[in-house]
Protein backbone atom coordinates (compact mmCIF):
# COMPACT_ATOMS: atom_id res chain seq x y z
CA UNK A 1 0.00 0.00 0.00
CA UNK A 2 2.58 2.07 0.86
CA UNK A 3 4.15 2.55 -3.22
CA UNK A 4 0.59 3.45 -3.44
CA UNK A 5 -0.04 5.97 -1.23
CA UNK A 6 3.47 7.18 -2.18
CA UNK A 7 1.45 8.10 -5.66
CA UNK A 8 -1.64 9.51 -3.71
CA UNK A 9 -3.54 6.35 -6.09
CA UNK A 10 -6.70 6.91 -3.78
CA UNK A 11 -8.80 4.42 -5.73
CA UNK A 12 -6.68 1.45 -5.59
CA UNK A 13 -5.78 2.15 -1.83
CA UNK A 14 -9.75 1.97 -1.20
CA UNK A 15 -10.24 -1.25 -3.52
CA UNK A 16 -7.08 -2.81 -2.25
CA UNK A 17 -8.81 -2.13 1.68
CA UNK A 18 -12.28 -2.33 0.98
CA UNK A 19 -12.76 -4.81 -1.81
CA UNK A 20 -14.73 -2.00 -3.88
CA UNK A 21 -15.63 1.36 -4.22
CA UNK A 22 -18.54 1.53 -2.14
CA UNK A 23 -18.66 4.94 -0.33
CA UNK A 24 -15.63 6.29 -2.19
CA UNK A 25 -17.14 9.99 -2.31
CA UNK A 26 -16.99 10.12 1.41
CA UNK A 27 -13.77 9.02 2.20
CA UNK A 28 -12.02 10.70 -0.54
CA UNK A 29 -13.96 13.91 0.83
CA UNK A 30 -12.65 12.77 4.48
CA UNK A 31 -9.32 12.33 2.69
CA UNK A 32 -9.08 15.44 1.25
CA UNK A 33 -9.90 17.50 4.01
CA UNK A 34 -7.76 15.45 6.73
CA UNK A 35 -4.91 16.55 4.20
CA UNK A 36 -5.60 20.14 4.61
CA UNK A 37 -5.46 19.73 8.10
CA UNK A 38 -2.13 17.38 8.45
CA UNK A 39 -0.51 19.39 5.16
């Protein structure tokens, strides 16, 4: 996971974790704004 997050690939991250994309909007919202925050 990590070479993925290393290329901020969101979408496999979440299928690689979740088996799907079910709620992606949400967390990639969540996502985006804990990244403001940390960032």
């Amino acid at each position: 996971l990590n070479t993925f997050a290393d290329k901020s690939d969101f979408l496999t991250i979440t299928k690689r974790i979740n088996g799907g994309t079910n709620g992606l909007a949400d967390r990639q919202a969540l996502y985006e704004r804990a990244l403001k925050v940390l960032v």
